[in-house]
Structures are given as C-alpha cells and as structure tokens.
Protein backbone atom coordinates (compact mmCIF):
# COMPACT_ATOMS: atom_id res chain seq x y z
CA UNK A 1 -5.99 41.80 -31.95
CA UNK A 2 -8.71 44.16 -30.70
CA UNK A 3 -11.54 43.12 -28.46
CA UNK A 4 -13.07 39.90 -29.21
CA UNK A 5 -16.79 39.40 -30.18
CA UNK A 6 -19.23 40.01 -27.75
CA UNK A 7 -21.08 36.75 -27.43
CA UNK A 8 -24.71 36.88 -28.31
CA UNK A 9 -26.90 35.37 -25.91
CA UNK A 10 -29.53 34.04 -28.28
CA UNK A 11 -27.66 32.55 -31.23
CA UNK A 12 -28.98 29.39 -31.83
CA UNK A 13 -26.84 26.55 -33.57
CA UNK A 14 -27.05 23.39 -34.77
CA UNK A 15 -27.62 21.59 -31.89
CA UNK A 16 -30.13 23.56 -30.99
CA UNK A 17 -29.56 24.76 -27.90
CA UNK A 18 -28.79 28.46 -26.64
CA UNK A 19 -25.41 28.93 -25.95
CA UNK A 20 -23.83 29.97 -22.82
CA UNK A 21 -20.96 32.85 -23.02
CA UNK A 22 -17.65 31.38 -23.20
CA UNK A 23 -15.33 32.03 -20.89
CA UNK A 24 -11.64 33.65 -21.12
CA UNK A 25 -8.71 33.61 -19.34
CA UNK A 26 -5.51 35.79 -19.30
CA UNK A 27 -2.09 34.77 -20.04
CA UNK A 28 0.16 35.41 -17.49
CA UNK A 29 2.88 38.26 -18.33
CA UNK A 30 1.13 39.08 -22.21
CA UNK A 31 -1.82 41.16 -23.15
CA UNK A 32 -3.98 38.37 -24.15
CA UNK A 33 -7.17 37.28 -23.09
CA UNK A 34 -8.48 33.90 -25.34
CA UNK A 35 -11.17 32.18 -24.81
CA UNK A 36 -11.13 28.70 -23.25
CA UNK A 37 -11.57 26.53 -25.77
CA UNK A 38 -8.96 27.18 -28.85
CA UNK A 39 -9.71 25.99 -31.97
CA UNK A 40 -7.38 23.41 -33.49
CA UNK A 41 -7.17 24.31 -36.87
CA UNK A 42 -4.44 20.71 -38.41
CA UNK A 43 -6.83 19.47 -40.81
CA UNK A 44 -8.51 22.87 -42.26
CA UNK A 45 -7.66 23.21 -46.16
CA UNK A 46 -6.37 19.04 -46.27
CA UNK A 47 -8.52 16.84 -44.77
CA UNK A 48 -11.19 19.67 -44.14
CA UNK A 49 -12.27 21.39 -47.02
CA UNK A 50 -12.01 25.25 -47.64
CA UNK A 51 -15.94 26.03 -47.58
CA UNK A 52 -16.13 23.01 -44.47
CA UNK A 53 -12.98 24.87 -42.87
CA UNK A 54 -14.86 28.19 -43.16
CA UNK A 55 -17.81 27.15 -41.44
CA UNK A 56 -16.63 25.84 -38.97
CA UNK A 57 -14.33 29.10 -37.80
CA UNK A 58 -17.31 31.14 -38.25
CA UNK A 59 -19.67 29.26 -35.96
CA UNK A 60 -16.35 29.32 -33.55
CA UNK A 61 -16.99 33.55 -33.53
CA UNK A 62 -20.30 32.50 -32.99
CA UNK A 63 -19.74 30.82 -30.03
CA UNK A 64 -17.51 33.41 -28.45
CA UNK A 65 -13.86 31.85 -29.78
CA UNK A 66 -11.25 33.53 -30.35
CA UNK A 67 -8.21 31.78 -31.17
CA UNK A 68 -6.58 29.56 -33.54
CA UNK A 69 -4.22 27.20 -33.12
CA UNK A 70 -2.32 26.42 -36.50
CA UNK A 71 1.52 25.22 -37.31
CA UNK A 72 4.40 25.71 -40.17
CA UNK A 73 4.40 22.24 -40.45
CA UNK A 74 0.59 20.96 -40.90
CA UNK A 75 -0.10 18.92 -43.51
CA UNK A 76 3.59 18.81 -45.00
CA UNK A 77 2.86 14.59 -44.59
CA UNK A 78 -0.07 15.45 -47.08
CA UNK A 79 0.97 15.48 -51.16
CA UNK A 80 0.46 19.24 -52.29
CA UNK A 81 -0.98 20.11 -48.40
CA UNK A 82 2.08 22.31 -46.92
CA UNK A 83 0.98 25.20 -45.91
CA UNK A 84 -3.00 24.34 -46.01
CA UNK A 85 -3.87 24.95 -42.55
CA UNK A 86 -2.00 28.69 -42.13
CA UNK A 87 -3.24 29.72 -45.99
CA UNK A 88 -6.68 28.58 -45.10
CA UNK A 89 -6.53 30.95 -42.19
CA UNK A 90 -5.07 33.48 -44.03
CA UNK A 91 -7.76 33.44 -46.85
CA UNK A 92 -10.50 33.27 -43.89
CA UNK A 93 -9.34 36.35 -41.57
CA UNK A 94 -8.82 38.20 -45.40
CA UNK A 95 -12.35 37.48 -46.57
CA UNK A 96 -13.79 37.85 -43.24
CA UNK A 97 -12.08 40.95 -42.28
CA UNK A 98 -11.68 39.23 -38.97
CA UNK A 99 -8.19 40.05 -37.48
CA UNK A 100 -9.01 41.91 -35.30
CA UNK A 101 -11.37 39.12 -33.68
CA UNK A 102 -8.83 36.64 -33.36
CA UNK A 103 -5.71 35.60 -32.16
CA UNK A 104 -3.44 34.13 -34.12
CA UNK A 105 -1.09 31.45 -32.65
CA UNK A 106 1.37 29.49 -34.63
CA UNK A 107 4.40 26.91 -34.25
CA UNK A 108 7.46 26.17 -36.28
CA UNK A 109 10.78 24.49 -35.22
CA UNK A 110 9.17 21.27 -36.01
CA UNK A 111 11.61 18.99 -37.61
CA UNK A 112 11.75 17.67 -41.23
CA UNK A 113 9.07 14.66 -40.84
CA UNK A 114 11.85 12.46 -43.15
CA UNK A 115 14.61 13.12 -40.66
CA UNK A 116 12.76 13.81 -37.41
CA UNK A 117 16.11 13.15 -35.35
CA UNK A 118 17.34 16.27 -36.88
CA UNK A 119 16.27 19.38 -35.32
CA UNK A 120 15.58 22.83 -36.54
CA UNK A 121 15.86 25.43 -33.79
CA UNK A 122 18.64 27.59 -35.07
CA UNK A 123 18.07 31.47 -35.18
CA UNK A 124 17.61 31.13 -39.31
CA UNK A 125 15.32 28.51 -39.23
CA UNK A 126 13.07 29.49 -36.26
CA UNK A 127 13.08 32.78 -38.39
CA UNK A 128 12.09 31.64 -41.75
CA UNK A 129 9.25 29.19 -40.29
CA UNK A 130 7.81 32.49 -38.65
CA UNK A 131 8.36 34.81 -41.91
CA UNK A 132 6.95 32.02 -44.01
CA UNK A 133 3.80 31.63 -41.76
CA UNK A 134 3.55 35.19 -41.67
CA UNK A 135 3.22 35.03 -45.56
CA UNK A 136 0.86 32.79 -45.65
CA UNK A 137 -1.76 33.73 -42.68
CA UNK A 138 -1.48 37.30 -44.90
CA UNK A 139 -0.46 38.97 -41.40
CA UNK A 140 2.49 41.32 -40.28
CA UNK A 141 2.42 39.56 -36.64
CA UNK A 142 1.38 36.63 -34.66
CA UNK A 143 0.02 37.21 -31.09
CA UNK A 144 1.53 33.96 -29.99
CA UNK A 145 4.14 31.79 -31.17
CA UNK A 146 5.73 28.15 -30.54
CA UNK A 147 8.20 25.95 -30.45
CA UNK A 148 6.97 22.77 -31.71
CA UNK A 149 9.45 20.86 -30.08
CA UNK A 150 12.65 20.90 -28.24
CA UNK A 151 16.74 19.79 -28.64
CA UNK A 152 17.73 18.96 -25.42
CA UNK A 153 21.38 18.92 -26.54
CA UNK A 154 20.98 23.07 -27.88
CA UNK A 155 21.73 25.58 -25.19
CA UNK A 156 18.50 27.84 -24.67
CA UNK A 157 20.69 31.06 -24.75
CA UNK A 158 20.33 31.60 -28.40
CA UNK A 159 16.48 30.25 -28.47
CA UNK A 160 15.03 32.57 -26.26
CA UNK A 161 17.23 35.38 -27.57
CA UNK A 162 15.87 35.05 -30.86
CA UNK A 163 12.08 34.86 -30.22
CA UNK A 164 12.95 38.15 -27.94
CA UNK A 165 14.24 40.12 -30.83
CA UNK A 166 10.88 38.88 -32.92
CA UNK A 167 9.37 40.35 -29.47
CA UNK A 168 11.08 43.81 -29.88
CA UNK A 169 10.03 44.26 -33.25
CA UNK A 170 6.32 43.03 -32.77
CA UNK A 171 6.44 40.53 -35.57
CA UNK A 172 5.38 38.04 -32.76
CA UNK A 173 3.27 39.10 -29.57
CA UNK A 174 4.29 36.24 -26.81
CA UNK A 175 6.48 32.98 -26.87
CA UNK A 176 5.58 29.81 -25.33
CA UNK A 177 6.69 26.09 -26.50
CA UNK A 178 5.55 23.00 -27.25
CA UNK A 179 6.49 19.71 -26.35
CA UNK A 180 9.37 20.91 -23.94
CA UNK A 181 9.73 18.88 -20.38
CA UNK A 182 9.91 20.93 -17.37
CA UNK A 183 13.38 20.75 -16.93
CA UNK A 184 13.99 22.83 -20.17
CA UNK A 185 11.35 25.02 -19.38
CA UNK A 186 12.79 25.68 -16.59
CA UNK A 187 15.94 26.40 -17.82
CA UNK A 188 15.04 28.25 -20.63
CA UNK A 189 13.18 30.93 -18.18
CA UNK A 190 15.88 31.20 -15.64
CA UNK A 191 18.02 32.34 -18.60
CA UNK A 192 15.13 34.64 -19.62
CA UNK A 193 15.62 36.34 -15.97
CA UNK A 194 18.86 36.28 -16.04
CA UNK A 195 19.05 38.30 -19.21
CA UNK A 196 16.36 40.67 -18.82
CA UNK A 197 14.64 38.48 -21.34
CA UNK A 198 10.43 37.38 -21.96
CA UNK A 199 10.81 33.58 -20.96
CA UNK A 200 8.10 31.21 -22.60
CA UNK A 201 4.84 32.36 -21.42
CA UNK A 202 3.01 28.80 -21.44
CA UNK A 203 3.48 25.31 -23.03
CA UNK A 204 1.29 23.11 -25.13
CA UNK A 205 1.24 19.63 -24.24
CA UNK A 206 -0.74 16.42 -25.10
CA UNK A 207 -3.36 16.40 -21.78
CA UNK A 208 -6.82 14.91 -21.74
CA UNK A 209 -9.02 13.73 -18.71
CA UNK A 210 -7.94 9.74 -20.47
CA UNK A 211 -4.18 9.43 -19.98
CA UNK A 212 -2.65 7.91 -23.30
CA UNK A 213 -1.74 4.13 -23.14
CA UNK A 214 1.05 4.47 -26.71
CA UNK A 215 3.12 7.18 -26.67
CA UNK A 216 2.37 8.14 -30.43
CA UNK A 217 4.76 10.40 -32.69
CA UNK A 218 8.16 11.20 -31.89
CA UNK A 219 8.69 13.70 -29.41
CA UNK A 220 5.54 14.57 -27.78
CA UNK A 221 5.07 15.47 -24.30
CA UNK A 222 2.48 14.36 -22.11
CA UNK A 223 0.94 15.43 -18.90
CA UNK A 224 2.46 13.23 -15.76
CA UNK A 225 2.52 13.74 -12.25
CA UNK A 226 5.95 15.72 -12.31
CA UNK A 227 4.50 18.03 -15.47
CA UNK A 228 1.39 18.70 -13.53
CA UNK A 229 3.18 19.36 -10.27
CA UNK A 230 5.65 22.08 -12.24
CA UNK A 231 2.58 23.61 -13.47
CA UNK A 232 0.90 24.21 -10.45
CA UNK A 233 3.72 25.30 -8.54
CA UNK A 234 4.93 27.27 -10.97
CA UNK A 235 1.33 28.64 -12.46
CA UNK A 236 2.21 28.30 -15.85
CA UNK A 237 -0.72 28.38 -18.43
CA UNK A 238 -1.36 25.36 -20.19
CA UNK A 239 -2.13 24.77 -23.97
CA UNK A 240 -3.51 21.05 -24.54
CA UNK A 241 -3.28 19.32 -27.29
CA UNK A 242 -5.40 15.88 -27.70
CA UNK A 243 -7.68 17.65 -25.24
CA UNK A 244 -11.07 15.32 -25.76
CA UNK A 245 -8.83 12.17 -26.60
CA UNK A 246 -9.69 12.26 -29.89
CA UNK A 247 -13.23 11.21 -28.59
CA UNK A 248 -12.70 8.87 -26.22
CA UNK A 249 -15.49 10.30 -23.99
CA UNK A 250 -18.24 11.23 -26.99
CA UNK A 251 -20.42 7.98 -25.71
CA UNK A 252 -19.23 6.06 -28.32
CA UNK A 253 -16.57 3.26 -26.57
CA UNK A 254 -17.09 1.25 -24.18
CA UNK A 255 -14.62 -1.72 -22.51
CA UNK A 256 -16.87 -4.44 -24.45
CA UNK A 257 -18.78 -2.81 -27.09
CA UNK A 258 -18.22 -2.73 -30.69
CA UNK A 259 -15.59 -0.14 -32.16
CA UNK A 260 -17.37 2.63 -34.59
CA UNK A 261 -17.05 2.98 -37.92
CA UNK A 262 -14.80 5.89 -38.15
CA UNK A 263 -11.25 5.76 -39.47
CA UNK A 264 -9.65 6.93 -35.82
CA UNK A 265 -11.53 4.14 -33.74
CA UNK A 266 -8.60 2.10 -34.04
CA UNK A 267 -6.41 4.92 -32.93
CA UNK A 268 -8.63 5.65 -30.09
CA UNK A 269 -8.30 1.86 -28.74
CA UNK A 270 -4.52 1.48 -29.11
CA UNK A 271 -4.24 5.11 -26.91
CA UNK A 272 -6.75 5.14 -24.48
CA UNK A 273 -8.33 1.63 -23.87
CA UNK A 274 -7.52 0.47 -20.13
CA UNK A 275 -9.11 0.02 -16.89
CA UNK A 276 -8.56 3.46 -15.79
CA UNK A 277 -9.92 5.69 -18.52
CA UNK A 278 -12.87 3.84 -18.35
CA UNK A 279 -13.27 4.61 -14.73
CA UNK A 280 -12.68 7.66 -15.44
CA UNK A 281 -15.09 7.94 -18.55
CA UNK A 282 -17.61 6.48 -15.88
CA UNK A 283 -17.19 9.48 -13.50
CA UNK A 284 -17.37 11.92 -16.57
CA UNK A 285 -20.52 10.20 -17.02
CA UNK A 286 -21.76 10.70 -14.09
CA UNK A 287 -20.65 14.28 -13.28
CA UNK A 288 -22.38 15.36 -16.67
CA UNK A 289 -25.52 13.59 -16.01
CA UNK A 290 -25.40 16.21 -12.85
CA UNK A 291 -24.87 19.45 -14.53
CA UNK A 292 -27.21 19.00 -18.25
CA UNK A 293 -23.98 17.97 -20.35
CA UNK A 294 -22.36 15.37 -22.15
CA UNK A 295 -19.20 13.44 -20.94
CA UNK A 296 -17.34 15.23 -23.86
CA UNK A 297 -18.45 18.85 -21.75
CA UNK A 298 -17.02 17.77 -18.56
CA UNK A 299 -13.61 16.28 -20.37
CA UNK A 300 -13.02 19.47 -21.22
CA UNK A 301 -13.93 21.66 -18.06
CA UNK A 302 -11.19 19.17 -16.35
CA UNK A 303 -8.64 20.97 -18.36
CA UNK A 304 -9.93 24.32 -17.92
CA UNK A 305 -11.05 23.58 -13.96
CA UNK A 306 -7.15 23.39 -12.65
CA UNK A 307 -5.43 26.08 -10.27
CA UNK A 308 -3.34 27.62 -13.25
CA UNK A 309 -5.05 28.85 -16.46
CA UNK A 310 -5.79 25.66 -18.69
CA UNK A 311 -6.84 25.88 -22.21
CA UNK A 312 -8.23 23.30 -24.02
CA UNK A 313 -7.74 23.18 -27.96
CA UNK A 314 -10.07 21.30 -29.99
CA UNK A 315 -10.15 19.90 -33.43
CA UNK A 316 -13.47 19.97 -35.35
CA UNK A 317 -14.69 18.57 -38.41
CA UNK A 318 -18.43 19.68 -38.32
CA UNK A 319 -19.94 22.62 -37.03
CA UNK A 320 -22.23 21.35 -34.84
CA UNK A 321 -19.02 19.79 -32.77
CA UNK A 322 -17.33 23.10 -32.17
CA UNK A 323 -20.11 24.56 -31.04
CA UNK A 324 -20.68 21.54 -28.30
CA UNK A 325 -17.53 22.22 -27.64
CA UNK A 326 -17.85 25.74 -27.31
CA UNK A 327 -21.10 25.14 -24.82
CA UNK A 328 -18.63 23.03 -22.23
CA UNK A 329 -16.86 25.74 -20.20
CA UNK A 330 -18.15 24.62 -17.01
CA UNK A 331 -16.33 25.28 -13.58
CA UNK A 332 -15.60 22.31 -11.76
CA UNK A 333 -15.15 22.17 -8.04
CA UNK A 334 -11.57 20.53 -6.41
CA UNK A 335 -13.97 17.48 -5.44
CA UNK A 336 -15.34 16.99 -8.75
CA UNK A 337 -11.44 17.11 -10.19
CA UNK A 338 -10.70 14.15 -7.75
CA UNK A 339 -13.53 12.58 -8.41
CA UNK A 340 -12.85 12.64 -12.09
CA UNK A 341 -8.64 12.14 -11.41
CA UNK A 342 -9.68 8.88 -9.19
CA UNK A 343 -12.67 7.33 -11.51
CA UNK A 344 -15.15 5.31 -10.10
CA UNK A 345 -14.15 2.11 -9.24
C-alpha cells in the first residue's frame, strides 16, 4: 500500500458536519499505519448491495479510512454468497484504482460452518484460503492476514511457520489471529522467538464498551479481565470486532423502553441487556454530551483510548453511519476510561 489519502478538511457528508482528520496508529513490528476505525466489510456484496457496498467504501476514503477488514469465509451461510465480501472488494479497489489507498486485511482458517468442531489450520488449507482470497480481491498480496480461529489441540510450530514462508515471499505483509486466548498467543510467539520467526503481530477479538451477556457463535473470544491485562502488559495491538455492540449505544435502547423495529433488536437484547451496560451506556451519555458527540462516538474512542494501539472495526450499512463513525476518534483521558469501565451508578 502507498500513502493513504490525505484527509480533506472541508468534505462535507451526509450528516452534515465537517469532518475531523482521522487518526492512525502503527502496528507494532510491520510497516503499517491504518487508520483507527477499520471498516468491516461481512455484509458487502450479500446483505449489502454492490452499488450500496461501493458507496459506502468510498465515503470511508472520504473520511480518511484506510482499511478493510474482510474474510474467506463471509457469507458462505448465504445461498450463492461465498466469496461476496472479498470479490466485492476486489471489483471496488479494480474500478477504483485504489490499492494503493488501502490496506487489505483478510482471514481464513475458519472452519466448515456444517462441521465447526473440525478445524482447518493445516499448512494446505491456511494456503489455499489465502490463494483463493488472493483471487478474488484481484491482488498479488495482502498487507495483513488472520487466523480466524484457533485448535488448541495443533502445535503452533507448523502455524506460524507457514504464515512466515507467505512472509518471505510477500504474498502476505503481517500475521496476526483471531479469536486465539492469550495462552496460545503466547505460545505461538515464544515459538516465533525461538525460531527466528514474525510471531502474530495483533489479535482481533469481540470488545465493545457493553460486555456481551450470550456468548454467541462457536469459538469467539471476548475481552475479560485476563485478555485485557495480557494486552497491556504485553502491548499488543488490538483488532475489535462487535466494536459499537451492534448498536447498543446509538440512543435507541433503553432498560424499559420499547425494542426498535430492526431485525437485530432482538439480538441486541439477548447480548447486551443488563444492569451494567446500561450504566455504562449512561456514562457514554454523559461523556458525549461533554465533548459535541453521540454515545456511539465515545463507544468507540474507549477502544481506541487504551495504553496499547486499539482499533475499532465497524460494520456499516449506510453511508451516513461510516462517516459518524469515522468523525469519533476522540482521545479519552485514564479518568474518562474509568469512568466509562465503572458506569454511573
């Protein structure tokens, strides 16, 4: 990727407001620089149209973005929709000759969704999930590339080994993984040192300011007390997943109001409805009230306000929300992060 756009001052969106420059961080140990807020990119090409899709990663350049978050695996669930997400990208970067604006990040390893207790992490497989992404994003390289989930029982010697020998040959640009616990992180970088070897460079997690009440699908990690003490010792850069609770803080639930109409309301209540959220939802409240922003604004500057580099990725279905999004890199002090982490009572 070369340099990314240089943000322009006076671009006016949607929500008619001028936007602030976005803000970038660099990960640790690579030469990348992305911008805080990644865009989440599951639903482009399925549940997203094309044209919708497009939009919405060109008002992300806009903004200042610059990188996407896709998978092998999204929208495989979907009849006809494996694939969607990484050709969609593809076809975008191709018709917007925008490579060079972007980086690309992309997972595979992810288990058949019919036999999820079955995993996939061999050398050939964690190969042809890369090649076959490669295909279809219509690039020769990735500039970042997961591990959508872990095998406890596999030894980490021949993981890393193989995402080091995509390293050598520059098909891929830096490793990291995705739902892995810090014991396997650990683990898998020691043998990285051991060996000479590029150990995983940062892990994606599910991590919102509203801690999840159901543990939803098989195999996802969440940030807990131990996670976020490994990342802070450790300074390990942090990818999150889930980052505005799938809306949780958008003004739109309350303890003892009425759900809204949208298909995910129901999800939203089974994760994130109890006592605690909505203290903390309260204090989000509050804090944004303070600095000119929504709740939504400062939800997000929580995850990119910690003492290691926190990125928060975000999944659109409108313009007008990625570019809110966008506007709500704002640096939060230690006492507004315990005010937020303790909620008011």
């Amino acid at each position: 990727m070369g340099k990314a756009k240089s943000f322009k001052e006076n671009k006016k969106l949607n929500c008619n407001r001028v936007l602030p420059a976005m803000k970038y961080f660099p990960l640790s140990n690579t030469s990348l620089v992305p911008s805080a807020i990644i865009l989440g990119t599951g639903s482009m090409g399925s549940a997203i149209s094309g044209e919708d899709a497009f939009a919405i990663l060109d008002t992300y350049i806009d903004c200042g973005g610059n990188s996407l978050d896709t998978a092998n695996c999204y929208a495989c669930w979907i009849p006809g929709g494996e694939g969607a997400s990484e050709t969609t990208i593809g076809s975008w970067i191709k018709s917007r000759g925008s490579r060079g604006d972007v980086y690309v990040m992309t997972k595979g390893g992810h288990p058949q969704f019919d036999s999820m207790d079955v995993s996939r992490l061999s050398p050939e497989e964690i190969t042809h999930d890369l090649y076959q992404s490669l295909e279809r994003l219509q690039t020769d390289t990735v500039d970042f590339y997961w591990l959508h989930r872990d095998d406890p029982q596999l030894p980490v010697d021949e993981i890393i080994s193989v995402l080091n020998e995509h390293l050598a040959t520059r098909t891929i640009g830096g490793i990291g993984c995705s739902n892995w616990s810090p014991s396997r992180i650990k683990e898998a970088n020691e043998y990285a040192k051991q060996n000479d070897l590029t150990p995983f460079q940062a892990s994606q997690i599910c991590w919102s300011l509203a801690s999840r009440t159901s543990g939803g699908f098989s195999g996802l990690k969440f940030m807990d007390e131990l996670t976020m003490d490994f990342h802070e010792e450790s300074g390990l850069p942090v990818f999150a997943y889930s980052s505005q609770a799938n809306g949780f803080f958008s003004g739109d639930y309350s303890e003892d109001g009425e759900l809204p109409s949208r298909k995910s309301a129901k999800g939203v209540k089974n994760s994130y409805f109890n006592a605690k959220n909505f203290r903390r939802l309260k204090s989000a409240q509050s804090l944004a009230e303070k600095h000119g922003c929504t709740a939504n604004q400062i939800a997000l500057s929580y995850i990119t306000s910690q003492s290691f580099s926190g990125f928060a990725i975000v999944g659109p279905r409108t313009s007008s929300q990625i570019a809110e999004s966008c506007q709500g890199v704002i640096r939060l002090t230690e006492e507004e992060l315990a005010f937020l982490d303790c909620g008011q009572s």
